[in-house]
Protein backbone atom coordinates (compact mmCIF):
# COMPACT_ATOMS: atom_id res chain seq x y z
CA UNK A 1 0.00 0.00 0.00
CA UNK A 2 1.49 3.39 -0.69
CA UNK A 3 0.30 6.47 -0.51
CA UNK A 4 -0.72 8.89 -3.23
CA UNK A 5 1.68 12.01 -1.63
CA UNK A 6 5.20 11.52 -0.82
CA UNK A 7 5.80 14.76 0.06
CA UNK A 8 3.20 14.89 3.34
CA UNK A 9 5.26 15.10 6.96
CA UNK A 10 2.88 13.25 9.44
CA UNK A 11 2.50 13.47 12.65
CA UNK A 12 1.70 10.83 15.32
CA UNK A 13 0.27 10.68 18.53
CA UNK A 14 2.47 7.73 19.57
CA UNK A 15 4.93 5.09 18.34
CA UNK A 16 1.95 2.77 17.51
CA UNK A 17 0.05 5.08 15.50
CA UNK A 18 3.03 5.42 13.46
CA UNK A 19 4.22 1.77 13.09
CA UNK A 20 0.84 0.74 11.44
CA UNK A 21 0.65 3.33 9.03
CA UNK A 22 1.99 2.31 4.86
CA UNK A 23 5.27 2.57 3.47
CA UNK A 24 6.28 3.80 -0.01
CA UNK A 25 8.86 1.87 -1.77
CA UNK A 26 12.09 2.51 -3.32
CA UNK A 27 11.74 2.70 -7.05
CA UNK A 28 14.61 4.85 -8.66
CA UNK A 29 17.87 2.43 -9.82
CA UNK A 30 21.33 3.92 -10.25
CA UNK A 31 24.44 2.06 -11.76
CA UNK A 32 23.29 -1.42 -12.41
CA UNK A 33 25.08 -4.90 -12.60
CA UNK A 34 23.70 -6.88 -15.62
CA UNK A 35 22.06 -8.48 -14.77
CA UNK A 36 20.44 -5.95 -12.20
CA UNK A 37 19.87 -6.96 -8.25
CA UNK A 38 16.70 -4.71 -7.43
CA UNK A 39 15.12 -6.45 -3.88
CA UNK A 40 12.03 -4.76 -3.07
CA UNK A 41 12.84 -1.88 -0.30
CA UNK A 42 10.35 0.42 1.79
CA UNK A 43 10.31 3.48 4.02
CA UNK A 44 8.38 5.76 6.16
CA UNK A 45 9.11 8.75 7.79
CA UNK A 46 7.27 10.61 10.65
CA UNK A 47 7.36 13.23 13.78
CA UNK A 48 6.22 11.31 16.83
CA UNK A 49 5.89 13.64 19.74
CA UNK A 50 9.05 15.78 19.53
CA UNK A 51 11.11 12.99 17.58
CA UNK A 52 11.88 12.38 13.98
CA UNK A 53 11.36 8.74 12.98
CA UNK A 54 12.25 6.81 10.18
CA UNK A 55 11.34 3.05 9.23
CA UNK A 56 13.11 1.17 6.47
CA UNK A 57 12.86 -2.43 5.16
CA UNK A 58 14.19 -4.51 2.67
CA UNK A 59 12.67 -8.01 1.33
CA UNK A 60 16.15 -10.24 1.26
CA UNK A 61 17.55 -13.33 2.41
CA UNK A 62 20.89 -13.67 3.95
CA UNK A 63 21.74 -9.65 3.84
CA UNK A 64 25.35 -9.32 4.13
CA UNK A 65 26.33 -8.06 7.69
CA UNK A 66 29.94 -7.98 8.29
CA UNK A 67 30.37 -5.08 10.23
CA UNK A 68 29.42 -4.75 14.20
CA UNK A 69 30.75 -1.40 15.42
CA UNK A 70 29.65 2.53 15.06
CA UNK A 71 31.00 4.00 12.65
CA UNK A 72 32.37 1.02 10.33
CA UNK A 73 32.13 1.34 6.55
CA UNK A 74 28.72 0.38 7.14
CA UNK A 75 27.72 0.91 3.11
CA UNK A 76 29.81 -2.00 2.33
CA UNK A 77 27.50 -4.46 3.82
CA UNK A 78 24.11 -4.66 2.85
CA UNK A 79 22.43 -1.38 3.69
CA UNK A 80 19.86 0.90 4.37
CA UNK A 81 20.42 4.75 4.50
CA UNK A 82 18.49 7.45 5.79
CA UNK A 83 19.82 10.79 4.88
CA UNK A 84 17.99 13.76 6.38
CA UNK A 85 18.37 17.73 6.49
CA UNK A 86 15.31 18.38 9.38
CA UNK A 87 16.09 21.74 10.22
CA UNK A 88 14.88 24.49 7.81
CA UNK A 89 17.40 26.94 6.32
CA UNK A 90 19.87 24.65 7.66
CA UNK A 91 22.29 23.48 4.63
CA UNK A 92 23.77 20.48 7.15
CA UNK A 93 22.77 16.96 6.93
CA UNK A 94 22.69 14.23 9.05
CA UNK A 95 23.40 10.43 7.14
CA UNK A 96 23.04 7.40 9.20
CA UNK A 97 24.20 4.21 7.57
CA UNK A 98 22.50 0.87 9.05
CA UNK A 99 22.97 -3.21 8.23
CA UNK A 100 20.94 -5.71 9.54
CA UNK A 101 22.81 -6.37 13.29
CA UNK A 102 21.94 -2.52 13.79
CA UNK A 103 25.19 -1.38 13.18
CA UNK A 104 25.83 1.98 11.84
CA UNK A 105 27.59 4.93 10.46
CA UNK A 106 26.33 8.32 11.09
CA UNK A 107 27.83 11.37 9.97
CA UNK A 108 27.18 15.64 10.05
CA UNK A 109 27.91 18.15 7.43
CA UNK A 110 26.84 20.25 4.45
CA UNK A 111 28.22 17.57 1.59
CA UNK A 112 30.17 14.82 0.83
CA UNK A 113 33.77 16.09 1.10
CA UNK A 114 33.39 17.91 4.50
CA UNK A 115 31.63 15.74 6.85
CA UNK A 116 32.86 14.64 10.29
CA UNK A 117 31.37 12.25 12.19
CA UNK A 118 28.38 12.94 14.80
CA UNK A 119 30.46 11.34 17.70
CA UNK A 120 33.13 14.12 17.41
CA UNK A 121 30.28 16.79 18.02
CA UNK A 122 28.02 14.71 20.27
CA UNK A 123 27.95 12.56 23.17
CA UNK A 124 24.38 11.77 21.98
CA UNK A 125 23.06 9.74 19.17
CA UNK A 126 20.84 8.21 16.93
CA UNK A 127 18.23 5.42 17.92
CA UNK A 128 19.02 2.39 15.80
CA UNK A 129 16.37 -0.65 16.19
CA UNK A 130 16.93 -3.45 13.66
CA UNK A 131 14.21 -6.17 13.06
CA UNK A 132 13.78 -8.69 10.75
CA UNK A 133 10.37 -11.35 9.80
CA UNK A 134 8.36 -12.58 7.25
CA UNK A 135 4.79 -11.91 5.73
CA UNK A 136 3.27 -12.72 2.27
CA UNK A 137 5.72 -11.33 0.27
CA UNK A 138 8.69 -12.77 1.46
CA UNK A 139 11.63 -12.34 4.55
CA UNK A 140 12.43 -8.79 5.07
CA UNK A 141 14.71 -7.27 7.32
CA UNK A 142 14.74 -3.83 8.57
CA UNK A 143 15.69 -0.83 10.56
CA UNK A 144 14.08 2.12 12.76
CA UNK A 145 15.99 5.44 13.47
CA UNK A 146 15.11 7.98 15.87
CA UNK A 147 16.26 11.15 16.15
CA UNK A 148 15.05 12.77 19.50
CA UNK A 149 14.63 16.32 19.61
CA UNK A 150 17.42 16.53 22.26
CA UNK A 151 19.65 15.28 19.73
CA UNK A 152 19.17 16.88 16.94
CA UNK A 153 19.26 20.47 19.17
CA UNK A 154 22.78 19.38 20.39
CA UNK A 155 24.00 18.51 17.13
CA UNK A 156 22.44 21.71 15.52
CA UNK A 157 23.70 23.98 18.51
CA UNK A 158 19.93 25.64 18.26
CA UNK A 159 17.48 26.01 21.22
CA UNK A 160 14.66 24.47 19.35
CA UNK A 161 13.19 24.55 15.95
CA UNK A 162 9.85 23.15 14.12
CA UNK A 163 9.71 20.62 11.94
CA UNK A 164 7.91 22.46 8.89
CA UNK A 165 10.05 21.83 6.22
CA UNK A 166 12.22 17.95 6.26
CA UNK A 167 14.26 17.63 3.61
CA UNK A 168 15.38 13.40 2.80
CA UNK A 169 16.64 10.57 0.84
CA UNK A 170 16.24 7.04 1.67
CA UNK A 171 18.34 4.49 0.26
CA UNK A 172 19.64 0.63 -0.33
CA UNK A 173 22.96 -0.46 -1.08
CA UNK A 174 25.70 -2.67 -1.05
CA UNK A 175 28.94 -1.75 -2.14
CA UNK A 176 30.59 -5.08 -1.32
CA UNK A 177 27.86 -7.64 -1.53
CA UNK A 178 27.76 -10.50 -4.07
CA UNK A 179 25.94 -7.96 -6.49
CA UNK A 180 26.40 -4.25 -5.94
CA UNK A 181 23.15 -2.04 -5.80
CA UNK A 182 22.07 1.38 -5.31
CA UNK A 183 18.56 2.44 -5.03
CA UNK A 184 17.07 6.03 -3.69
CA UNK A 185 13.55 7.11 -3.30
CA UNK A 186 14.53 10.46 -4.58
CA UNK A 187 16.42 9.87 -7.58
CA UNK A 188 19.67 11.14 -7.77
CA UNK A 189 21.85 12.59 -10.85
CA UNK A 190 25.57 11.71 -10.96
CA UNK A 191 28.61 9.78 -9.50
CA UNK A 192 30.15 11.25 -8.02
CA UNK A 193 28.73 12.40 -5.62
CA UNK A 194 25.73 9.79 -5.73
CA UNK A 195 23.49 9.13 -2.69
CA UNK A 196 25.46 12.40 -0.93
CA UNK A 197 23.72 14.78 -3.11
CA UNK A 198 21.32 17.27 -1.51
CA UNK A 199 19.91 18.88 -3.99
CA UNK A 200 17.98 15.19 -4.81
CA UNK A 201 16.70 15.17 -1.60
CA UNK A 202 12.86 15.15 -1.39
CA UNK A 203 11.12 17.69 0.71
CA UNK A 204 8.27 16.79 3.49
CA UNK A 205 6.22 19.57 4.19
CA UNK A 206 4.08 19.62 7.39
């Protein structure tokens, strides 16, 4: 089930009321294998109370999860990206990288080329939840993120803010796995600089 407007930021009364709600699926392909690898991925995005929360899931067997510790070249496993800019008139954005144990990269900055990552500016983080199961159309596994307000104020250095404008990507890939793959929500123009290229992300309005 997907919805007819991508770019709608919902709100939620609680975590349940967002959990049941429909995902939209992944459907934009970028530098193929032949022949191509293209397993069926899904995301949602909401505010839940003062929190932004994403959901992404993949339908794939046996997802390649080598890596165990923050920060590890996450992308080289099979993974599932959530790249977000939540503050408006804020140019920085936050990328957290995730595999299937829950491990993950997450980094800060305005681009490709200049970002640090969030554990050299923070002594808080992300939320990373990873679940896995299976339902009529197949074995999926997948991952929440939260990013509490709290957070996202530290990392920001900002007193508060409203989440009226999101800007986002949401992404699989797998640079190292038996078949590379990238696929985005928002499609994305060029290589470099690929998936790190804000000006493809799409915007959520409230």
């Amino acid at each position: 089930m997907e919805l007819k407007v991508y770019n709608k930021l919902c709100f939620y009364n609680d975590y349940k009321e967002f959990e049941k709600d429909c995902f939209h699926r992944l459907k934009s392909y970028h530098w193929e294998s032949d022949p191509p690898y293209r397993p069926a991925t899904y995301f949602k995005m909401g505010v839940v109370g003062e929190d932004l929360v994403a959901m992404l899931k993949c339908y794939e067997e046996n997802p390649r999860a080598v890596y165990i510790n923050r920060d590890d070249p996450i992308y080289t496993d099979s993974c599932l990206e959530f790249f977000v800019a939540p503050i408006d008139g804020r140019d920085e954005y936050i990328n957290v990288e995730m595999n299937s144990k829950g491990a993950f990269l997450c980094e800060f900055g305005k681009g490709k080329y200049d970002r640090v990552f969030v554990t050299s500016l923070t002594i808080k983080s992300p939320l990373v939840e990873s679940f896995n199961g299976d339902d009529i159309n197949g074995s999926f596994w997948g991952v929440k993120v939260t990013l509490t307000k709290d957070f996202l104020c530290d990392l920001y250095k900002t007193d508060g803010f409203d989440f009226n404008t999101v800007k986002a990507n949401f992404y699989k890939c797998g640079d190292e796995c038996e078949i590379p793959h990238y696929i985005a929500f928002s499609p994305v123009t060029t290589l470099p600089p690929g998936f790190h290229n804000p000006q493809c992300f799409a915007t959520f309005k409230k």
